[in-house]
N, C-alpha and C. Protein backbone atom coordinates (compact mmCIF):
# COMPACT_ATOMS: atom_id res chain seq x y z
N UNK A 1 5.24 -6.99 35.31
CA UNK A 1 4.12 -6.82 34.40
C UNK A 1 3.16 -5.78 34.97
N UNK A 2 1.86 -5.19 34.43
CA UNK A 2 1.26 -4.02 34.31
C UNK A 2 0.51 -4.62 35.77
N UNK A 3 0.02 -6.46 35.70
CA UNK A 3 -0.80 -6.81 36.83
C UNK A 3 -0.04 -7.03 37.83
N UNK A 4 1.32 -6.97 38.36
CA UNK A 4 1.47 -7.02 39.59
C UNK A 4 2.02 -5.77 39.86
N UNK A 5 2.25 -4.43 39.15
CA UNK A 5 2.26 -3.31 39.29
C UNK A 5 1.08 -2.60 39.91
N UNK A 6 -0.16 -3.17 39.38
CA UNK A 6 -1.73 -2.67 39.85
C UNK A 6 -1.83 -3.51 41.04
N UNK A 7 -1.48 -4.58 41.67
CA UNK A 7 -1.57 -5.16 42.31
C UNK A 7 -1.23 -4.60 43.47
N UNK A 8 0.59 -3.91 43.18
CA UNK A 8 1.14 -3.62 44.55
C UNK A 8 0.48 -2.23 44.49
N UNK A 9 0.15 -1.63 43.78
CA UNK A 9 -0.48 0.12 43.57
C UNK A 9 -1.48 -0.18 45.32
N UNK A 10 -2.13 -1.14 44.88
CA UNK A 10 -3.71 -1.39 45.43
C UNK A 10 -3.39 -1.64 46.94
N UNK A 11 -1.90 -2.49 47.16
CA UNK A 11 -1.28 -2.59 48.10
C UNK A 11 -0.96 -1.23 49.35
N UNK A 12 -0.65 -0.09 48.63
CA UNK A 12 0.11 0.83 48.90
C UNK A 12 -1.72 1.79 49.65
N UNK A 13 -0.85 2.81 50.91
CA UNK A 13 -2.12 3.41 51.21
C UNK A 13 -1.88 4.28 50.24
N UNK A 14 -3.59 4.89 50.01
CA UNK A 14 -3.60 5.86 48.35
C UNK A 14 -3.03 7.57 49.25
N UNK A 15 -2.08 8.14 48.56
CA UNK A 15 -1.42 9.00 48.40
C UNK A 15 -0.42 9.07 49.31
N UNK A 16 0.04 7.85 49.95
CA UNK A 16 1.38 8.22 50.82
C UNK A 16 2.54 8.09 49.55
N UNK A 17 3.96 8.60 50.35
CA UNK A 17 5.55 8.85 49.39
C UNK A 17 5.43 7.35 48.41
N UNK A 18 5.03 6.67 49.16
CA UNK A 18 5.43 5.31 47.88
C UNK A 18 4.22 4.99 47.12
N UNK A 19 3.17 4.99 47.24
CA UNK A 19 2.20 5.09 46.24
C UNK A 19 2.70 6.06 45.01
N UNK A 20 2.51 7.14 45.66
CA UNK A 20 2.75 8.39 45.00
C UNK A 20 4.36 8.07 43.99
N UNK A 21 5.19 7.45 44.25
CA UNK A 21 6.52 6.98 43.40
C UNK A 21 6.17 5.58 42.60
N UNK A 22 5.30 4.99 42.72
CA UNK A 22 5.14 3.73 41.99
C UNK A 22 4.49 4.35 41.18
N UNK A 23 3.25 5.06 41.35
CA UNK A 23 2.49 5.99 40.28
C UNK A 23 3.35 6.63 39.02
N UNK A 24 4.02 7.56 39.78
CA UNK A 24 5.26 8.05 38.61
C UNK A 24 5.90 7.06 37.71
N UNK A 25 5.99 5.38 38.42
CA UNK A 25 6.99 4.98 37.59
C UNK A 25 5.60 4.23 36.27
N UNK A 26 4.83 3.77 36.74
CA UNK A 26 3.70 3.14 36.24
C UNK A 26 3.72 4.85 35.43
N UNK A 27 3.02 5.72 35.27
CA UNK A 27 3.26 7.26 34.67
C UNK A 27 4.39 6.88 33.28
N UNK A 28 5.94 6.03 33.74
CA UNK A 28 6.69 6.47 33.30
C UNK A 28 6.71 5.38 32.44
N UNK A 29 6.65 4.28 32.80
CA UNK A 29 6.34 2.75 31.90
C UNK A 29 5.25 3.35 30.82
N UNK A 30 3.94 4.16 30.85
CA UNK A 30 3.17 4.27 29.72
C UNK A 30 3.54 5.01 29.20
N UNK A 31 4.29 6.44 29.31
CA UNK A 31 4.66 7.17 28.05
C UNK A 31 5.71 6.09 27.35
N UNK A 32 6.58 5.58 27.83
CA UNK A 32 7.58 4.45 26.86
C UNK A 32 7.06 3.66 25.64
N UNK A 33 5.76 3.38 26.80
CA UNK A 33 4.90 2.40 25.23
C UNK A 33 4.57 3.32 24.47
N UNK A 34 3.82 4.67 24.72
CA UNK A 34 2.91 5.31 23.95
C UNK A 34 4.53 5.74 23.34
N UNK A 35 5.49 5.86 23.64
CA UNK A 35 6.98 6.50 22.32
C UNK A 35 6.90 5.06 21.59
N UNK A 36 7.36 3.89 22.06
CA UNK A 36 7.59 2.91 21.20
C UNK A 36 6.68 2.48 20.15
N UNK A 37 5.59 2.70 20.73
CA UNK A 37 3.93 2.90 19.95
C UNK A 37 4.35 3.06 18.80
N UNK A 38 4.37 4.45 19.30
CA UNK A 38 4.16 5.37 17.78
C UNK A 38 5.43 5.31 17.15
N UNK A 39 6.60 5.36 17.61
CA UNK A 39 7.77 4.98 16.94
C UNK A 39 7.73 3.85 15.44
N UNK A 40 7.05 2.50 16.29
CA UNK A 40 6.85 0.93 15.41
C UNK A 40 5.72 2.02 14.74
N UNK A 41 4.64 2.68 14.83
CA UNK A 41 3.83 2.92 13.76
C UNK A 41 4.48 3.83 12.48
N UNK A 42 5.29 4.98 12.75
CA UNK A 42 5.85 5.49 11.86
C UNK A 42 7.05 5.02 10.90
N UNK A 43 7.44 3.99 11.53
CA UNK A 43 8.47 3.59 10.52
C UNK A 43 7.77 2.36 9.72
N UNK A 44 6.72 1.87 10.06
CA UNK A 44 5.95 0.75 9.68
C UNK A 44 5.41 1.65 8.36
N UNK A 45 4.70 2.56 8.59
CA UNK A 45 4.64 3.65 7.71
C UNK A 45 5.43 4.20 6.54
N UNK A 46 6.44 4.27 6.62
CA UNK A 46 7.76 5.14 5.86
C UNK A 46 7.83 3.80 5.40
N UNK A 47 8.04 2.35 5.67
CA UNK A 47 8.55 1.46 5.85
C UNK A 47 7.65 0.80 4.08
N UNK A 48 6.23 1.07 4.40
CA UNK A 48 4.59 0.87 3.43
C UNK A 48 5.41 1.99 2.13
N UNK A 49 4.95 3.44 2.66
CA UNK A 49 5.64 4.28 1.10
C UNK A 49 6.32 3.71 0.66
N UNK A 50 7.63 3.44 1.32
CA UNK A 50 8.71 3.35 0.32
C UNK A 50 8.84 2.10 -0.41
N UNK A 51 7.87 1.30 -0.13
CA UNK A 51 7.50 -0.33 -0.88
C UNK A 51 6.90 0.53 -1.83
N UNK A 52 5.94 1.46 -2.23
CA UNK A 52 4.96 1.92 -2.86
C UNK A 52 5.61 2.65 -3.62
N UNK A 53 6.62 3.12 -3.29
CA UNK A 53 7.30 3.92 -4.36
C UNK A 53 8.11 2.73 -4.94
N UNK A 54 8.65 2.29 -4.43
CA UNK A 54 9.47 1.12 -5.43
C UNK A 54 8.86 0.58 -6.05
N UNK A 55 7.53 0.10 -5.77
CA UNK A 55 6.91 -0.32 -6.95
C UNK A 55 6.49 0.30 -7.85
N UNK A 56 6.07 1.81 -7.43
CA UNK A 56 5.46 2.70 -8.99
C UNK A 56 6.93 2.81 -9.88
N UNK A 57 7.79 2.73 -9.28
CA UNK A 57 9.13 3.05 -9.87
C UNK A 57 9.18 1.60 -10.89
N UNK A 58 9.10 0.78 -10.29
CA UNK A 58 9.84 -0.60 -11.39
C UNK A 58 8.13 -0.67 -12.33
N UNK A 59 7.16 -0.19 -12.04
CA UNK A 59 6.15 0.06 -13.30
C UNK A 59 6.36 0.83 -14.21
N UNK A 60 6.95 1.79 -13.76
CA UNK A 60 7.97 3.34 -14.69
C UNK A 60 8.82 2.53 -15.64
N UNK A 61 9.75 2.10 -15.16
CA UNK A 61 10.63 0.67 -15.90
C UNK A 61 10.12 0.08 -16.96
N UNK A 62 9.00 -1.14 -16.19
CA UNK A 62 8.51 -1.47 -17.19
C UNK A 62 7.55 -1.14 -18.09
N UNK A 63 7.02 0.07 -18.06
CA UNK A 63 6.34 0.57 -19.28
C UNK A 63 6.90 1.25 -20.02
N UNK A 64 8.16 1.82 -19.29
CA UNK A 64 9.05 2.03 -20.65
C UNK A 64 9.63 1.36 -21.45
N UNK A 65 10.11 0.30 -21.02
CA UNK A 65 11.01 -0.87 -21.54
C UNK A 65 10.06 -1.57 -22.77
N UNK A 66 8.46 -1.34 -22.25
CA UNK A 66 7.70 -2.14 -23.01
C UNK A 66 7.75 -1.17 -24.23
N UNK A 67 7.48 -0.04 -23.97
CA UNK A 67 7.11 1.05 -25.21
C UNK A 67 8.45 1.12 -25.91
N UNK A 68 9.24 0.92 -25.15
CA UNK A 68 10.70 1.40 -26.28
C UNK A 68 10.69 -0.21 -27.54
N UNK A 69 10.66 -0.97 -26.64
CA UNK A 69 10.73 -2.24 -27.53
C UNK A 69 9.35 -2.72 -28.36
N UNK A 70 7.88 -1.96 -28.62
CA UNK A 70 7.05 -2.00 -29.16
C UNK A 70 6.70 -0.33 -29.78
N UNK A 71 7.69 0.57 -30.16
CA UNK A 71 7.72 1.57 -30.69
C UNK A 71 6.24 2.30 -30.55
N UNK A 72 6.25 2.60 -28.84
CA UNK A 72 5.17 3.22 -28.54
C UNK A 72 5.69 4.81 -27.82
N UNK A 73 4.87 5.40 -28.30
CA UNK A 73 5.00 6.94 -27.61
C UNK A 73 4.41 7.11 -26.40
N UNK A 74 3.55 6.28 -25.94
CA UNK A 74 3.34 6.81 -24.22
C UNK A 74 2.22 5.31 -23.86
N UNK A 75 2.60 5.30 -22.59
CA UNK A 75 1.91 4.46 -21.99
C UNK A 75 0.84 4.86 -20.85
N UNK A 76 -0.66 4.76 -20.96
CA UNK A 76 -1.51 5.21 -19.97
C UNK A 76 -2.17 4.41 -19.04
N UNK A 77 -2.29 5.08 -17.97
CA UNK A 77 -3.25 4.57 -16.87
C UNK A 77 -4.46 4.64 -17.06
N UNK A 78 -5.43 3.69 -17.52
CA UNK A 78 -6.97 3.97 -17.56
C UNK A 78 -7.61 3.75 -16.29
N UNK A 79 -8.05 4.64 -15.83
CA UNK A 79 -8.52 4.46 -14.89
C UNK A 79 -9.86 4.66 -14.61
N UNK A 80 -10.73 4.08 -15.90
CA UNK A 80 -12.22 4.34 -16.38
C UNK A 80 -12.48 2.87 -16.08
N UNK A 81 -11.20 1.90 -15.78
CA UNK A 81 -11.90 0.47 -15.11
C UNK A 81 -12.73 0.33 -13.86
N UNK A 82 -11.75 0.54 -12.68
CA UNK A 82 -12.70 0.26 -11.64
C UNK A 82 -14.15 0.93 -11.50
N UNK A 83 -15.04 -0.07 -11.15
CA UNK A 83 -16.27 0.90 -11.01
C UNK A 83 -16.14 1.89 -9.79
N UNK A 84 -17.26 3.01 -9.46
CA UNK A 84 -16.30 3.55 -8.93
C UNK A 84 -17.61 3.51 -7.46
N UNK A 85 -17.33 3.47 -6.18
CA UNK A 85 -18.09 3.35 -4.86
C UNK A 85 -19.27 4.02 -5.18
N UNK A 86 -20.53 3.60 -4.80
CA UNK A 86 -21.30 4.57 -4.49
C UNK A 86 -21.73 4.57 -3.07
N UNK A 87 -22.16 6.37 -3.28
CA UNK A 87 -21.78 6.90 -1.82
C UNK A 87 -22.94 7.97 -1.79
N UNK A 88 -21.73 9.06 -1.40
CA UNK A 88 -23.51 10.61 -1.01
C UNK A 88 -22.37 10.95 -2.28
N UNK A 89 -23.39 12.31 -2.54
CA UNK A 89 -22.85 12.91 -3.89
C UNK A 89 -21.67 13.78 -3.94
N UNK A 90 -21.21 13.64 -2.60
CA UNK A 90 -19.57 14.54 -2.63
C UNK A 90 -18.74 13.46 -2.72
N UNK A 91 -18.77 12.35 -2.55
CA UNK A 91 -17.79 11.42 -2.41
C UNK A 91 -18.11 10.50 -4.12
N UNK A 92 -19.52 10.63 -4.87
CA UNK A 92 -19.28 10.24 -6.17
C UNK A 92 -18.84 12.07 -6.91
N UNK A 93 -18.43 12.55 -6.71
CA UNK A 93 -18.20 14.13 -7.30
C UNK A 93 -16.20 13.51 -7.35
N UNK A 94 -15.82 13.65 -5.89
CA UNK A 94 -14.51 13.44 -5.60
C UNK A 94 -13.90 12.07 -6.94
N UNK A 95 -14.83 11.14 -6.84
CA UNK A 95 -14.04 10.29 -7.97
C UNK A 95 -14.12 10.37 -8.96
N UNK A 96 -15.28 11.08 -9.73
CA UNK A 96 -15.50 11.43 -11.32
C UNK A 96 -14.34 12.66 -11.29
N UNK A 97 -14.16 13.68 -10.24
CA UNK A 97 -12.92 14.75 -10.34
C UNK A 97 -11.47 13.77 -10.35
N UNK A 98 -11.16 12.54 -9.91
CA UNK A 98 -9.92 12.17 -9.99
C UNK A 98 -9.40 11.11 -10.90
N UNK A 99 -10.38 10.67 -11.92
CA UNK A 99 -10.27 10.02 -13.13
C UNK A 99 -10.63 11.20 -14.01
N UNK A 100 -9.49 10.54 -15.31
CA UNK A 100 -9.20 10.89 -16.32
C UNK A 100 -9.22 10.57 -17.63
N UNK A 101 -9.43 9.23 -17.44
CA UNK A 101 -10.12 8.67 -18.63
C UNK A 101 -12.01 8.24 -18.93
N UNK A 102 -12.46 8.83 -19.46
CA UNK A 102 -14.12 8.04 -19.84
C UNK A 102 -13.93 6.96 -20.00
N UNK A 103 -13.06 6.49 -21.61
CA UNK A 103 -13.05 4.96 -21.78
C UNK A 103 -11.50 4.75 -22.93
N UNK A 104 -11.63 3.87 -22.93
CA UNK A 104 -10.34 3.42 -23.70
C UNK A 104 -10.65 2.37 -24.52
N UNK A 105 -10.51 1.80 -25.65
CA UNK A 105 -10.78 0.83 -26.39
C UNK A 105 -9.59 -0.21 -25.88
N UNK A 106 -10.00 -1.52 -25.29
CA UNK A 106 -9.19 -2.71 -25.65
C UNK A 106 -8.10 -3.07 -26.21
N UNK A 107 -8.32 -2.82 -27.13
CA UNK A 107 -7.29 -2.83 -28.45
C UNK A 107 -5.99 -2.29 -28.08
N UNK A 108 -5.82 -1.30 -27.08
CA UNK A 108 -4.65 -0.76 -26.77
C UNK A 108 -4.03 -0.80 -25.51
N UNK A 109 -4.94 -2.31 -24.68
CA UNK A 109 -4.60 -2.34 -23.37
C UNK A 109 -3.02 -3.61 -23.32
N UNK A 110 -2.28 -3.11 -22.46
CA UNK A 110 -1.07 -3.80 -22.69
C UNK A 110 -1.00 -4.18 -21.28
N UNK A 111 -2.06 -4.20 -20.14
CA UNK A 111 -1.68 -4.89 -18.89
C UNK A 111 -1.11 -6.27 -18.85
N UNK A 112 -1.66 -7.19 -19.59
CA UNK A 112 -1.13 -8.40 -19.55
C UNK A 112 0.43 -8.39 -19.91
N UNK A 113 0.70 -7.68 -20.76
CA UNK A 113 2.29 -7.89 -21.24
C UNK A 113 3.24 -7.25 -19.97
N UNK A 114 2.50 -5.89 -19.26
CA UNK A 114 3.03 -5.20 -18.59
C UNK A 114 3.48 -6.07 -17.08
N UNK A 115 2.26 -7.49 -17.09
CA UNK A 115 2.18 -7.64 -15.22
C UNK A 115 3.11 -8.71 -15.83
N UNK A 116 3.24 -9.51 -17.27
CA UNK A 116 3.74 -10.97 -17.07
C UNK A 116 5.51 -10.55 -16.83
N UNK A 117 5.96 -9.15 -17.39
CA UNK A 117 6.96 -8.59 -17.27
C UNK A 117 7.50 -8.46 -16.04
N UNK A 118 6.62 -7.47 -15.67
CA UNK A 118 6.75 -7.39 -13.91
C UNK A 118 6.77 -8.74 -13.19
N UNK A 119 6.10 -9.90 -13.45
CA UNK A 119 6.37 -11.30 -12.81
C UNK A 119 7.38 -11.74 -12.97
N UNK A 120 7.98 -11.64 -14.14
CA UNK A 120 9.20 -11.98 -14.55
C UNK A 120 10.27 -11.56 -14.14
N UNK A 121 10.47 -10.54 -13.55
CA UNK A 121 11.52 -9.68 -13.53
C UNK A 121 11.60 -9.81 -11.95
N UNK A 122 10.11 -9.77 -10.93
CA UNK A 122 10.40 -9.35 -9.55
C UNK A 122 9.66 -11.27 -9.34
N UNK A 123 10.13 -11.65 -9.25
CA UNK A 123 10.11 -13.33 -8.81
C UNK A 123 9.67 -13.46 -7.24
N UNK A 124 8.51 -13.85 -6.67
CA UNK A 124 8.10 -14.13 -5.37
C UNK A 124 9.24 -14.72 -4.37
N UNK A 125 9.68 -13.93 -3.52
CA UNK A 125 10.24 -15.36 -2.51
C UNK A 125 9.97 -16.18 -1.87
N UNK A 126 10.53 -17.51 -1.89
CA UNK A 126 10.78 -18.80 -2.17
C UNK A 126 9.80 -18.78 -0.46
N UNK A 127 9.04 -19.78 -0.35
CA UNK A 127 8.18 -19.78 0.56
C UNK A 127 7.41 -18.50 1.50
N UNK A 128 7.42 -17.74 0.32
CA UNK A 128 6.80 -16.64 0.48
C UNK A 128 4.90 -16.93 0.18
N UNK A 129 3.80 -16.51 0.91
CA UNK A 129 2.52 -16.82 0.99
C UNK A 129 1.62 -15.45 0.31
N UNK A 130 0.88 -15.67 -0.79
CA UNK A 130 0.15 -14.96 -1.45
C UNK A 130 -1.23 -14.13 -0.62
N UNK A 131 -1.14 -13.02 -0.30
CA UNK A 131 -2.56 -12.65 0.56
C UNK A 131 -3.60 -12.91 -0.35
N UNK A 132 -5.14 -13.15 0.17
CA UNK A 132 -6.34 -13.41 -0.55
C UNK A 132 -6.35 -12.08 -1.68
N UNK A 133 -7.25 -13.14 -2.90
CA UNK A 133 -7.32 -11.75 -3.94
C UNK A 133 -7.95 -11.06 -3.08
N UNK A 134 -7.60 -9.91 -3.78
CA UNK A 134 -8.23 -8.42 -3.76
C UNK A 134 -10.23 -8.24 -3.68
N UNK A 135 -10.82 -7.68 -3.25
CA UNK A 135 -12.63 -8.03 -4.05
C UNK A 135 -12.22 -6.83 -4.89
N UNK A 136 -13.54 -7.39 -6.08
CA UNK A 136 -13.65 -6.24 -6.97
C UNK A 136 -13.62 -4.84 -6.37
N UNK A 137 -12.84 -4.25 -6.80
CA UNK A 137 -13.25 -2.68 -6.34
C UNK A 137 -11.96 -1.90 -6.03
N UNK A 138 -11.35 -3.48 -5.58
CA UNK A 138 -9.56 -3.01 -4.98
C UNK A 138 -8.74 -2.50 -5.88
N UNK A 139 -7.53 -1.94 -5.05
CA UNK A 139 -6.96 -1.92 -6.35
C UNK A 139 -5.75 -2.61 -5.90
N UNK A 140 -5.36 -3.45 -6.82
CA UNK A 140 -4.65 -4.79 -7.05
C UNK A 140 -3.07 -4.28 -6.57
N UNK A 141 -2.53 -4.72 -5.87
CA UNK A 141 -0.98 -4.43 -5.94
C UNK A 141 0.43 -4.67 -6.26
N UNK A 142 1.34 -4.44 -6.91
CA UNK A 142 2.26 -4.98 -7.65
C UNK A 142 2.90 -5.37 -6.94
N UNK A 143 4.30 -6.28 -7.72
CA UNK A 143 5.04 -7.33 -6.77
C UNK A 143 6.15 -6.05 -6.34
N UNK A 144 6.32 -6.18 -5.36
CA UNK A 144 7.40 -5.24 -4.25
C UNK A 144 8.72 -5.69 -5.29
N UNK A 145 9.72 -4.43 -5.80
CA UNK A 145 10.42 -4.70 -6.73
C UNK A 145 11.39 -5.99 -5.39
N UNK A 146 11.82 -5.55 -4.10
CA UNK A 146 12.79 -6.02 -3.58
C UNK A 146 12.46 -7.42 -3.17
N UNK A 147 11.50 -7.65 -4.22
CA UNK A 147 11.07 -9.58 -4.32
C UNK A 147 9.88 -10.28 -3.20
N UNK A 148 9.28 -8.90 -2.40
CA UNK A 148 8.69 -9.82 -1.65
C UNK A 148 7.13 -8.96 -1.62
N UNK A 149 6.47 -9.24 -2.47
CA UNK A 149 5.35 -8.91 -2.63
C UNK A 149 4.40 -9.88 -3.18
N UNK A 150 3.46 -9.67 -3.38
CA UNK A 150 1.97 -10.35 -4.20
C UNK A 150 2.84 -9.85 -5.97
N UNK A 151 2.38 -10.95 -6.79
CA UNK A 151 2.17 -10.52 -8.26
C UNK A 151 1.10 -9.44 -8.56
N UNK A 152 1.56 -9.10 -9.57
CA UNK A 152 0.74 -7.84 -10.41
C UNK A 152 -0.83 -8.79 -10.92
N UNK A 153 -2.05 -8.34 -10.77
CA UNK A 153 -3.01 -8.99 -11.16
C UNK A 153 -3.38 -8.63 -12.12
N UNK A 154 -4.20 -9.43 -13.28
CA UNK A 154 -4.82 -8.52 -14.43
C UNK A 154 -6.13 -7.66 -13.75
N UNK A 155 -6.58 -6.73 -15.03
CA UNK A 155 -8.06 -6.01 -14.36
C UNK A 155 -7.08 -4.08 -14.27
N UNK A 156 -5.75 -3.91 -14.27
CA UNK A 156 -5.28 -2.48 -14.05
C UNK A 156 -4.68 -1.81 -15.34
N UNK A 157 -6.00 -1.98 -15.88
CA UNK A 157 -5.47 -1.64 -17.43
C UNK A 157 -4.84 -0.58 -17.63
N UNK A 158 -3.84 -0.59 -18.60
CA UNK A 158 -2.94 0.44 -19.29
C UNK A 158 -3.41 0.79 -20.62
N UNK A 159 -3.55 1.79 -21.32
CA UNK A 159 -3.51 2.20 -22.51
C UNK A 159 -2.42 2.59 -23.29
N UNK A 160 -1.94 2.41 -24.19
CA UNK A 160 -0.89 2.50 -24.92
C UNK A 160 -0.99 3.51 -26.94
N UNK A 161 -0.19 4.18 -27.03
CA UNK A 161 -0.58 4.55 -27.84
C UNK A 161 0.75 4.96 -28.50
N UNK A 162 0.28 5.46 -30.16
CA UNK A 162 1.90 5.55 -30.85
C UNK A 162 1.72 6.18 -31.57
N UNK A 163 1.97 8.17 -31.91
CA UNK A 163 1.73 8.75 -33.08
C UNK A 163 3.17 8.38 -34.44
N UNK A 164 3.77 7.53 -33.86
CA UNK A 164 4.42 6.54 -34.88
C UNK A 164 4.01 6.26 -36.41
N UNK A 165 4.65 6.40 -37.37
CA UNK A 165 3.31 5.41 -38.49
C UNK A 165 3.67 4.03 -38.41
């Protein structure tokens, strides 16, 4: 361990041949962690996206599936729900620049049909434990298509629309 390594260090007179070689190896024990480190962080990483893409993907799914079978021409992200942080005026500038909707009428929000779908389809596993809701402000996250995620919450409204007659 790291304490009886510092131990015998303390042992050793400071800069004779064997100090000086325990150093190197103690040297050589911390770059290992600092590789394994960062190793477990990057794939933990890649590991997060690619949950994140699987889930925008099985939302792709099901908003199509919903629109094909309710003869809708496009399904939208409103994203005029969450309120949005306040901050200094570059950081409320940055979020009025990355929303796209002002507002959306009700009437055309199909989240509920969209998340009970998504519940349906990606089923929690079986002694699997729900993290605390989200606080207002979050943004809610869908169930991991490969079954092991949180459910889709209401509150991430979709807009829906149909130049259909």
């Amino acid at each position: 361990s790291m304490e009886e390594i510092s131990n015998e260090l303390e042992s050793f007179t400071k800069n004779s041949s064997a100090f000086l070689q325990k150093q190197q190896e103690v040297y050589a024990m911390i770059g290992e962690y600092k590789a394994r480190d960062q190793f477990a962080r990057l794939k933990i990483e890649a590991e997060r996206a690619k949950s994140m893409r699987d889930t925008y993907e099985a939302i792709k799914v099901a908003a199509k599936s919903y629109a094909a079978s309710h003869n809708l021409d496009f399904v939208l992200l409103n994203d005029s729900i969450p309120e949005m942080d306040r901050g200094d005026s570059q950081k409320t500038l940055q979020q009025i620049s990355a929303r796209r909707f002002l507002y959306a009428n009700d009437e055309f929000d199909i989240s509920d049909a969209l998340i009970a779908e998504l519940n349906a389809t990606y089923k929690l596993d079986p002694g699997a434990k729900l993290p605390p809701a989200a606080a207002p402000g979050d943004s809610a996250t869908g169930n991991n298509p490969n079954g092991a995620g949180t459910p889709a919450t209401p509150g991430s409204a979709a807009a829906a629309g149909s130049s259909k007659p």
